[in-house]
C-alpha atoms as a PDB file:
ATOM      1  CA  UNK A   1       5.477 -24.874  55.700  1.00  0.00           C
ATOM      2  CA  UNK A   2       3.456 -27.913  57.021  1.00  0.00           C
ATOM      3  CA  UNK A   3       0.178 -26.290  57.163  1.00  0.00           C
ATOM      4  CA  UNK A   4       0.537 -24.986  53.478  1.00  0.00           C
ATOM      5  CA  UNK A   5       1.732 -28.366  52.337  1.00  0.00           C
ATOM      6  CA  UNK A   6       5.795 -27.217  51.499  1.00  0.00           C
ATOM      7  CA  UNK A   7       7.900 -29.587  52.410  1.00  0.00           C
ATOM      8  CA  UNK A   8      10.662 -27.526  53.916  1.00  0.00           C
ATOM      9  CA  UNK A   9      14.484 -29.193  54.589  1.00  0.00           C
ATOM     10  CA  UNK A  10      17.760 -27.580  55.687  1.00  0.00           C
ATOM     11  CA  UNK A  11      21.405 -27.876  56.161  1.00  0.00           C
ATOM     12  CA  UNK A  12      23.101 -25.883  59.290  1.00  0.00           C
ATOM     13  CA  UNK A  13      26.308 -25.345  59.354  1.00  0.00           C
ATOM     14  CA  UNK A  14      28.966 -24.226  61.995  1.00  0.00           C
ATOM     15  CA  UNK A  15      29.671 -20.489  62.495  1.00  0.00           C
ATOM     16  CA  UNK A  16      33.321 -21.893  61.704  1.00  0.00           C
ATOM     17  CA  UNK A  17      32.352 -23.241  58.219  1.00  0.00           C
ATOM     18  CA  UNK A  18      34.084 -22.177  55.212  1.00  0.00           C
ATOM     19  CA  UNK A  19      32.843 -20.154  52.209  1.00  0.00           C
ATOM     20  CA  UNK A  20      33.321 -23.164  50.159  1.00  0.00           C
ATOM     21  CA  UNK A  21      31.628 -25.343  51.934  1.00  0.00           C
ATOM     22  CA  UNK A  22      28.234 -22.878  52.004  1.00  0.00           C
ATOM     23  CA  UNK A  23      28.829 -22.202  48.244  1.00  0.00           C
ATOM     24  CA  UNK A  24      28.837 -26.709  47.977  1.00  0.00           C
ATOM     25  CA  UNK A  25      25.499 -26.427  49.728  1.00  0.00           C
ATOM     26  CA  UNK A  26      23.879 -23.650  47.739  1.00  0.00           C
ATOM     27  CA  UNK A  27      25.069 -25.627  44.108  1.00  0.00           C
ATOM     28  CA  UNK A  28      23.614 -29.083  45.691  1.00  0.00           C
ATOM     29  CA  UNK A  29      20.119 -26.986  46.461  1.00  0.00           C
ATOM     30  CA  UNK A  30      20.581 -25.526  43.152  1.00  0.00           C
ATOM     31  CA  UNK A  31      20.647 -29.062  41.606  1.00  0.00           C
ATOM     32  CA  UNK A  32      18.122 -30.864  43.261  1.00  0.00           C
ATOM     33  CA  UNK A  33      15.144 -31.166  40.952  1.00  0.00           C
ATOM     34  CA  UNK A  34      13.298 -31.443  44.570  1.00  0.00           C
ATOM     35  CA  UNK A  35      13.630 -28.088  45.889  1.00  0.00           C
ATOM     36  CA  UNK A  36      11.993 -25.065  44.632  1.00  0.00           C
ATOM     37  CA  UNK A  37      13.132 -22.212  46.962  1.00  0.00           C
ATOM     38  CA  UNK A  38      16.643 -21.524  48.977  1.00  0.00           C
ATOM     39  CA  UNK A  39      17.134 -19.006  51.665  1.00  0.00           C
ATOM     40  CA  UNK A  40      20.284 -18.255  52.628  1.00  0.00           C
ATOM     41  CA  UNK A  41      20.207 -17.232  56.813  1.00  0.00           C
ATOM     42  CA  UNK A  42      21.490 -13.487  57.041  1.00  0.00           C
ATOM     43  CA  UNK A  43      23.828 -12.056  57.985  1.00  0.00           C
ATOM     44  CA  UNK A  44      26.847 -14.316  57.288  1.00  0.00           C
ATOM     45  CA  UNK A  45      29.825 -15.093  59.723  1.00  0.00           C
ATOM     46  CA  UNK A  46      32.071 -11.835  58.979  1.00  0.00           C
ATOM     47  CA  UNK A  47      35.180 -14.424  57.239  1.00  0.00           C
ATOM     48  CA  UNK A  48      31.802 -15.366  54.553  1.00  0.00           C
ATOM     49  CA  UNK A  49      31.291 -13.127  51.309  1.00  0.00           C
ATOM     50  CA  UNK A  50      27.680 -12.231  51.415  1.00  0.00           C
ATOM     51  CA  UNK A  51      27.280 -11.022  47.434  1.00  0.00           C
ATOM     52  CA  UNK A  52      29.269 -14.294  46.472  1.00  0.00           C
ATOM     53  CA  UNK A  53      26.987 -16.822  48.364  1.00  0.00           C
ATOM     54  CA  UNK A  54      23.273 -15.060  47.108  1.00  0.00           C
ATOM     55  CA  UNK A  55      24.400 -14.580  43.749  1.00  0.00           C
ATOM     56  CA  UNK A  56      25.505 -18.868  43.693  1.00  0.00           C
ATOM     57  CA  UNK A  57      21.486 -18.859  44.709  1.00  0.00           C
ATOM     58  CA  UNK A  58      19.786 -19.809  41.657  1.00  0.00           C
ATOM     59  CA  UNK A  59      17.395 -16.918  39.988  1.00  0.00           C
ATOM     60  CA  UNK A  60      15.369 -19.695  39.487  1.00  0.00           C
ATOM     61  CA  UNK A  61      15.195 -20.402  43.248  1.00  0.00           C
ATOM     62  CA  UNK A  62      16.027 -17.376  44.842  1.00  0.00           C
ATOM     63  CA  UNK A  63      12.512 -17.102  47.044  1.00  0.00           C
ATOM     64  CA  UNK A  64      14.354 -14.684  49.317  1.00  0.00           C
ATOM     65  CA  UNK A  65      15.039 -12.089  46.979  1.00  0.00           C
ATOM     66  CA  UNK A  66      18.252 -11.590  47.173  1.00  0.00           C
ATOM     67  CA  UNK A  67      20.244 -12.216  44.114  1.00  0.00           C
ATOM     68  CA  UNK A  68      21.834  -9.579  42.402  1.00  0.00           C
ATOM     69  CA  UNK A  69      19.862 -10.122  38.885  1.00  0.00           C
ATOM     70  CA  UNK A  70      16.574  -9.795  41.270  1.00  0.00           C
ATOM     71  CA  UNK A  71      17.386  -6.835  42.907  1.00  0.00           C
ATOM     72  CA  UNK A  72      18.634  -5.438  39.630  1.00  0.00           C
ATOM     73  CA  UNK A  73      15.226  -5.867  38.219  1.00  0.00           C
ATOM     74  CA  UNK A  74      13.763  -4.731  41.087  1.00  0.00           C
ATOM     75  CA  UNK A  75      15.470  -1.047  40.499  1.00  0.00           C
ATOM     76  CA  UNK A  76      14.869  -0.875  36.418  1.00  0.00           C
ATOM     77  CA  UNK A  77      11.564   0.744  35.051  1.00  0.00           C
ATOM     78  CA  UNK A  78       9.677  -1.317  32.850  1.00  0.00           C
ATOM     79  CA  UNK A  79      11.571  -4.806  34.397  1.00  0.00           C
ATOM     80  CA  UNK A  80      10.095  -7.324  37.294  1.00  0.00           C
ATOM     81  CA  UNK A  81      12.447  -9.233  38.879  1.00  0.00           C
ATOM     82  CA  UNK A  82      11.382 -13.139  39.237  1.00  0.00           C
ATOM     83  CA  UNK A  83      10.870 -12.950  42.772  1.00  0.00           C
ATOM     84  CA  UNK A  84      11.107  -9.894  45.465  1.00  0.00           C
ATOM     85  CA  UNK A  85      12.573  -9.729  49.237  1.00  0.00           C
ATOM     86  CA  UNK A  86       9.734 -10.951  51.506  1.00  0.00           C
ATOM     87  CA  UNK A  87       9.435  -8.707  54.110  1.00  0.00           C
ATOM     88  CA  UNK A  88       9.160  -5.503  51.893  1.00  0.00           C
ATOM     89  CA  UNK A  89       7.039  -7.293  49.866  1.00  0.00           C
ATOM     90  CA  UNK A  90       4.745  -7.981  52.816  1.00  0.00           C
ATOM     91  CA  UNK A  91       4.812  -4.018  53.616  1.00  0.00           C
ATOM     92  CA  UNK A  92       3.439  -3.769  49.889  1.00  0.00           C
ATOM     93  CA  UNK A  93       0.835  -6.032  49.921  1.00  0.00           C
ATOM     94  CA  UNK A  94       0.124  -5.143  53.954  1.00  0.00           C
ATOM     95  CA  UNK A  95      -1.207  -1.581  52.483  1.00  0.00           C
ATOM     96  CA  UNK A  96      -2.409  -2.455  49.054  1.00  0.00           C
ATOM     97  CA  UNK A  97      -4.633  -5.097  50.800  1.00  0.00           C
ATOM     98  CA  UNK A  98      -5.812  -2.426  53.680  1.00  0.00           C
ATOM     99  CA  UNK A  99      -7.040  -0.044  50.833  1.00  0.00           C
ATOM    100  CA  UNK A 100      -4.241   2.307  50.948  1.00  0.00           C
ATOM    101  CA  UNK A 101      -3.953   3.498  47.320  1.00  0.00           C
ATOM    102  CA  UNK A 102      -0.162   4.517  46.799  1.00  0.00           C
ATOM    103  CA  UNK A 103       0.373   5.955  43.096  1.00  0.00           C
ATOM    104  CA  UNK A 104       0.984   9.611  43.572  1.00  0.00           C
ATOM    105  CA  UNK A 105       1.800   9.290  47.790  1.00  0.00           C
ATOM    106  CA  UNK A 106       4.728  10.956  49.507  1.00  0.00           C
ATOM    107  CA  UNK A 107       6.496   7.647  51.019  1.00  0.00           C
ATOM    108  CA  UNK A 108       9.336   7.645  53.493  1.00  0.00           C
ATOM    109  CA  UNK A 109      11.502   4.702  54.698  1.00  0.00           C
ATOM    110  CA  UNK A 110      13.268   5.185  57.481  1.00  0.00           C
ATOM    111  CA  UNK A 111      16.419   2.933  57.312  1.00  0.00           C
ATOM    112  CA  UNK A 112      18.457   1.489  54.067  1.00  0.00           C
ATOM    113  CA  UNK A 113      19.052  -2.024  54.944  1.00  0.00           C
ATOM    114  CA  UNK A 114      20.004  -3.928  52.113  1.00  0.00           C
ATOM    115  CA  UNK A 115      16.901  -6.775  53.288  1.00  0.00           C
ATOM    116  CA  UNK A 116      14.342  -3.759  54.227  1.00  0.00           C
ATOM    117  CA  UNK A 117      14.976  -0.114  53.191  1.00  0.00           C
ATOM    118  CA  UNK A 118      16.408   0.109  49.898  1.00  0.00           C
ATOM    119  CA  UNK A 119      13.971  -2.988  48.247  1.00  0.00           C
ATOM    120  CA  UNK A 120      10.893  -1.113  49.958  1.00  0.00           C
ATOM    121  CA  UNK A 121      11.933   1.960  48.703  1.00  0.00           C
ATOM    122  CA  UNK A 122      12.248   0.639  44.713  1.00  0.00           C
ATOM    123  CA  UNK A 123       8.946  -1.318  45.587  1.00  0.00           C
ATOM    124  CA  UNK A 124       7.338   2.133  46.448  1.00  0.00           C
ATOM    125  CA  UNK A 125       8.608   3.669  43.406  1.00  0.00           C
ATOM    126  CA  UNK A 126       7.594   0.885  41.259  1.00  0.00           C
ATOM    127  CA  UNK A 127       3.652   1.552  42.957  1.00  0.00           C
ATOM    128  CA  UNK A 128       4.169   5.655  41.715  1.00  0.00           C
ATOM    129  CA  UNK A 129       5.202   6.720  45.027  1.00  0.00           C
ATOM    130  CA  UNK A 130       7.566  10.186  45.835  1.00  0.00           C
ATOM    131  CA  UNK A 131      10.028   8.264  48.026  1.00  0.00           C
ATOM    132  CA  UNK A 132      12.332   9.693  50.575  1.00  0.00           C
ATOM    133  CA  UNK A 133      14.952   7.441  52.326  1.00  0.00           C
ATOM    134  CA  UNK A 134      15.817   8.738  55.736  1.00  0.00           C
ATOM    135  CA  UNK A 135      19.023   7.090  57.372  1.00  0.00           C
ATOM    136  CA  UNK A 136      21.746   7.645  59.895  1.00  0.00           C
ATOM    137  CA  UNK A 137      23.057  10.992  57.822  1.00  0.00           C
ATOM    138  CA  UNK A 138      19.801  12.802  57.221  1.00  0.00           C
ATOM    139  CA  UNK A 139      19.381  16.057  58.120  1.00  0.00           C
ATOM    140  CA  UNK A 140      16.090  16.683  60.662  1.00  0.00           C
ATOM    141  CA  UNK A 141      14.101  13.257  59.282  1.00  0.00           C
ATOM    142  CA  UNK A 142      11.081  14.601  61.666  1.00  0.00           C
ATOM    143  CA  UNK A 143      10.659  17.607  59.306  1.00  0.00           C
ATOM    144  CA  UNK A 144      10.958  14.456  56.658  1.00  0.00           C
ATOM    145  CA  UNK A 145       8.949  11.816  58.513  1.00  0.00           C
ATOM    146  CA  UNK A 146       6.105  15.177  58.661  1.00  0.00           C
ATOM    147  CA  UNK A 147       5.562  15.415  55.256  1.00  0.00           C
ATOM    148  CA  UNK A 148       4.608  11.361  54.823  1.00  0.00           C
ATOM    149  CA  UNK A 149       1.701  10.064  53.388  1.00  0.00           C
ATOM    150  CA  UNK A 150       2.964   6.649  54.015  1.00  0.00           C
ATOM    151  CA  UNK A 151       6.190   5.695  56.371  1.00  0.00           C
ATOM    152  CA  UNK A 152       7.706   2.191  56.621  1.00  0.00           C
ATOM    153  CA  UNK A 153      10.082   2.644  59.652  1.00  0.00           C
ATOM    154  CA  UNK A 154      12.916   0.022  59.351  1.00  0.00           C
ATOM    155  CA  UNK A 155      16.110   1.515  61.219  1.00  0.00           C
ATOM    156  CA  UNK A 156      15.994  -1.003  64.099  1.00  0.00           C
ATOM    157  CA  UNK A 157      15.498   1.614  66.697  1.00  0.00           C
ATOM    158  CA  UNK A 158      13.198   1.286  69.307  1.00  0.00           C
ATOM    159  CA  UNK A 159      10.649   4.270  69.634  1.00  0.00           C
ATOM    160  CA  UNK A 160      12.497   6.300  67.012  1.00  0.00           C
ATOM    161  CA  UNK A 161       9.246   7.680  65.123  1.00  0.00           C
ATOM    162  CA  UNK A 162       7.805   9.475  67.520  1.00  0.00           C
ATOM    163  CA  UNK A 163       4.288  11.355  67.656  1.00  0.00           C
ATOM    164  CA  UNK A 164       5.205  14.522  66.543  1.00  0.00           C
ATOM    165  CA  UNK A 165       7.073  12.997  63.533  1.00  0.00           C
ATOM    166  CA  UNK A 166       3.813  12.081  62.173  1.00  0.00           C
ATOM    167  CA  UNK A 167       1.201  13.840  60.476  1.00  0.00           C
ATOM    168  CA  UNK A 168      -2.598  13.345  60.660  1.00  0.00           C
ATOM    169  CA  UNK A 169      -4.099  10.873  58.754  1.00  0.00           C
ATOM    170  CA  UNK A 170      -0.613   8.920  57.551  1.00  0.00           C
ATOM    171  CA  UNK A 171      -0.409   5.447  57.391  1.00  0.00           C
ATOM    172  CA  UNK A 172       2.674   3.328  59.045  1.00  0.00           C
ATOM    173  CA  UNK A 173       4.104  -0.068  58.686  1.00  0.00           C
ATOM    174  CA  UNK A 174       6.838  -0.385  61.724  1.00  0.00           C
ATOM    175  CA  UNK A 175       9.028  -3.521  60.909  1.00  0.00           C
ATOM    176  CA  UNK A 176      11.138  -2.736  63.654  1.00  0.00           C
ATOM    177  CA  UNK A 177      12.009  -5.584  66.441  1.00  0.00           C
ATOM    178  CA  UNK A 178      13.623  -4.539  69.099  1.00  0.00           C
ATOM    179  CA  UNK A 179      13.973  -5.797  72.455  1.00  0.00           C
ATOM    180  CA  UNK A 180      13.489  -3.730  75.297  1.00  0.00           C
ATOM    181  CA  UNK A 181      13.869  -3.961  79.282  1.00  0.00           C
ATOM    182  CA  UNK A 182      10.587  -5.104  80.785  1.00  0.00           C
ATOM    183  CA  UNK A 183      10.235  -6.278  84.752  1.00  0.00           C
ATOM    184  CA  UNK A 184       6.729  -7.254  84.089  1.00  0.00           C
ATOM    185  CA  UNK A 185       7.616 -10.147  81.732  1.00  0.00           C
ATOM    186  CA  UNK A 186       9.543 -13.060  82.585  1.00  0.00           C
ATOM    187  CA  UNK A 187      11.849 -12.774  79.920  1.00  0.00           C
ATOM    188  CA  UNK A 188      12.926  -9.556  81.499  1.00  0.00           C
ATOM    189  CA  UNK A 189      12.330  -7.680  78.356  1.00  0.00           C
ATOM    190  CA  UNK A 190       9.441  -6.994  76.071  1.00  0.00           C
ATOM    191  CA  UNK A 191       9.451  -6.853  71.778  1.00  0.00           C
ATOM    192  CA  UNK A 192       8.760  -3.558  70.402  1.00  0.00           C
ATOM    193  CA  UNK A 193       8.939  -1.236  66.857  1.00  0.00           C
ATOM    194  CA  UNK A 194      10.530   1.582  65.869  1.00  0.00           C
ATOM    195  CA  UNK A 195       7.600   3.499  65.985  1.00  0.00           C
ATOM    196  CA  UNK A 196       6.078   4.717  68.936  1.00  0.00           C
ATOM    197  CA  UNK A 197       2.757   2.858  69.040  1.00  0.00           C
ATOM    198  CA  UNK A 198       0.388   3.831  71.543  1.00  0.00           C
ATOM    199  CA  UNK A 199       1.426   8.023  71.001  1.00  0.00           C
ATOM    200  CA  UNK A 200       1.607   7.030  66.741  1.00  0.00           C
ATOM    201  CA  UNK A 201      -1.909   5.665  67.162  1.00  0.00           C
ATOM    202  CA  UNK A 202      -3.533   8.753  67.424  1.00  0.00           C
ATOM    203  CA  UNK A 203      -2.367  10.234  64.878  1.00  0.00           C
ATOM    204  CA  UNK A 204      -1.857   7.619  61.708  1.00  0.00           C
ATOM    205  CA  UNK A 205      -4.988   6.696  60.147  1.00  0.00           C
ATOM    206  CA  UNK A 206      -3.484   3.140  60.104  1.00  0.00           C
ATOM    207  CA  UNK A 207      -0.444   1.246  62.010  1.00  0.00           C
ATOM    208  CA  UNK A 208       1.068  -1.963  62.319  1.00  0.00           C
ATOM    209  CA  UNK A 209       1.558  -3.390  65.581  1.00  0.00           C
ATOM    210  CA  UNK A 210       4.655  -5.184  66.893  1.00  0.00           C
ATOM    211  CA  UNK A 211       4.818  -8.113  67.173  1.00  0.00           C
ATOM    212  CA  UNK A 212       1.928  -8.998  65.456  1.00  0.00           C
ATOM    213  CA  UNK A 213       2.016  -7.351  62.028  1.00  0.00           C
ATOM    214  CA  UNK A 214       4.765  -7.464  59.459  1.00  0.00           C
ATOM    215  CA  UNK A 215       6.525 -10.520  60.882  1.00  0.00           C
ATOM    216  CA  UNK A 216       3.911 -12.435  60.019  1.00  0.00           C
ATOM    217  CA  UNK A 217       3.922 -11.034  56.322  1.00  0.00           C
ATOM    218  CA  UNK A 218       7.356 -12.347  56.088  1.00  0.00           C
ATOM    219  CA  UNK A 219       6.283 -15.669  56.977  1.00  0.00           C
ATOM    220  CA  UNK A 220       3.423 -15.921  54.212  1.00  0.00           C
ATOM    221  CA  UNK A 221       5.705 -13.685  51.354  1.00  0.00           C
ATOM    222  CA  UNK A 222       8.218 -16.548  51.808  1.00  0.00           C
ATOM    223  CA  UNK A 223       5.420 -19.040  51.054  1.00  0.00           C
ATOM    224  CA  UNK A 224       4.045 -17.234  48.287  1.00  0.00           C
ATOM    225  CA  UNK A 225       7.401 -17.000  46.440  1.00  0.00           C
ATOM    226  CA  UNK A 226       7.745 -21.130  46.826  1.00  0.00           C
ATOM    227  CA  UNK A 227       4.431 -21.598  45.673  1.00  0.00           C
ATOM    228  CA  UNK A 228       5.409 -19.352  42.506  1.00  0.00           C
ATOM    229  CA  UNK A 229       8.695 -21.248  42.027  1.00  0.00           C
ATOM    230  CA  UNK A 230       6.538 -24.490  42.099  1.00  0.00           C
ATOM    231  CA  UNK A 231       4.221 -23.382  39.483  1.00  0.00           C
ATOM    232  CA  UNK A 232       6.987 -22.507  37.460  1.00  0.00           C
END
């Protein structure tokens, strides 16, 4: 936020907090003629309503994406919603900006997260894509996965999308972050995606790495969104 000159603030709270007392936070960020963007931390402590606390997010202010009336949009022909999740959004842009030219693609998303799968899926239809969602109850998603033009793989599973899941020439964004068991590192354990990288790479025409390529998206999608809410 420093480098791009946002001034950035925030209010933690304990794990132990109550819903009132986040939904008091959200309406004084809502009211302060200061702030331009909220972000609400996901997920919420399990005693928190999630749907009640992002729809007290003004639309006005709701850089994450999240709100009901944006998502809403989001799904509806013809309708844009005021602001779009980030990472998603960064999976758009990510291929638009590498050339990738989407209307009339077969796209598959592996994974129907409310934050990743389902908004990249409407964004995909929204860009004229045939869009498949593959998930925990889908029948043979390699025979799926096969068939893709495009795959964003977001199921949080390490190595899930493997080589032969992949057909020459497709193009993959992995927003996967898993951590794995590594001796070689001192952490004991190394970051990787859900796709299989160095098997995936020679095969897909183009890949993101991990870490490395849509985290950083996030980061600058966030931005973006706050700069729009400024301007507005």
């Amino acid at each position: 936020c420093d480098e791009a000159g946002i001034v950035s603030f925030h209010k933690e709270m304990p794990e132990d907090a109550s819903e009132e007392d986040v939904l008091q936070v959200v309406r004084d960020f809502n009211a302060d003629p200061d702030c331009h963007g909220i972000l609400v931390q996901l997920p919420l402590p399990k005693h928190m309503n999630e749907e009640k606390i992002l729809a007290e997010i003004s639309l006005q202010k709701d850089v994450d994406g999240f709100h009901p009336l944006n998502i809403g949009k989001l799904s509806m022909k013809g309708h844009e919603p005021l602001f779009m999740p980030c990472t998603p959004k960064g999976c758009i842009v990510l291929l638009e900006r590498s050339g990738v030219d989407l209307k009339g693609k077969n796209a598959v998303v592996v994974g129907r997260s409310n934050i990743v799968g389902m908004p990249a899926a409407l964004m995909l239809m929204k860009k004229d894509c045939t869009v498949t969602v593959v998930h925990s109850r889908t029948k043979d998603p390699a025979d799926i996965c096969r068939r893709a033009d495009v795959i964003i793989a977001a199921a949080g599973s390490a190595h899930m999308v493997k080589k032969n899941w992949i057909k020459k020439g497709a193009v993959i964004i992995d927003v996967g972050t898993n951590s794995v068991p590594d001796a070689t590192k001192k952490s004991g354990f190394r970051l990787t995606g859900d796709v299989d990288f160095h098997e995936a790479i020679k095969k897909a025409d183009k890949i993101t790495p991990v870490p490395g390529g849509v985290g950083p998206m996030t980061i600058a999608m966030l931005l973006s969104n706050t700069l729009d809410s400024g301007k507005r």
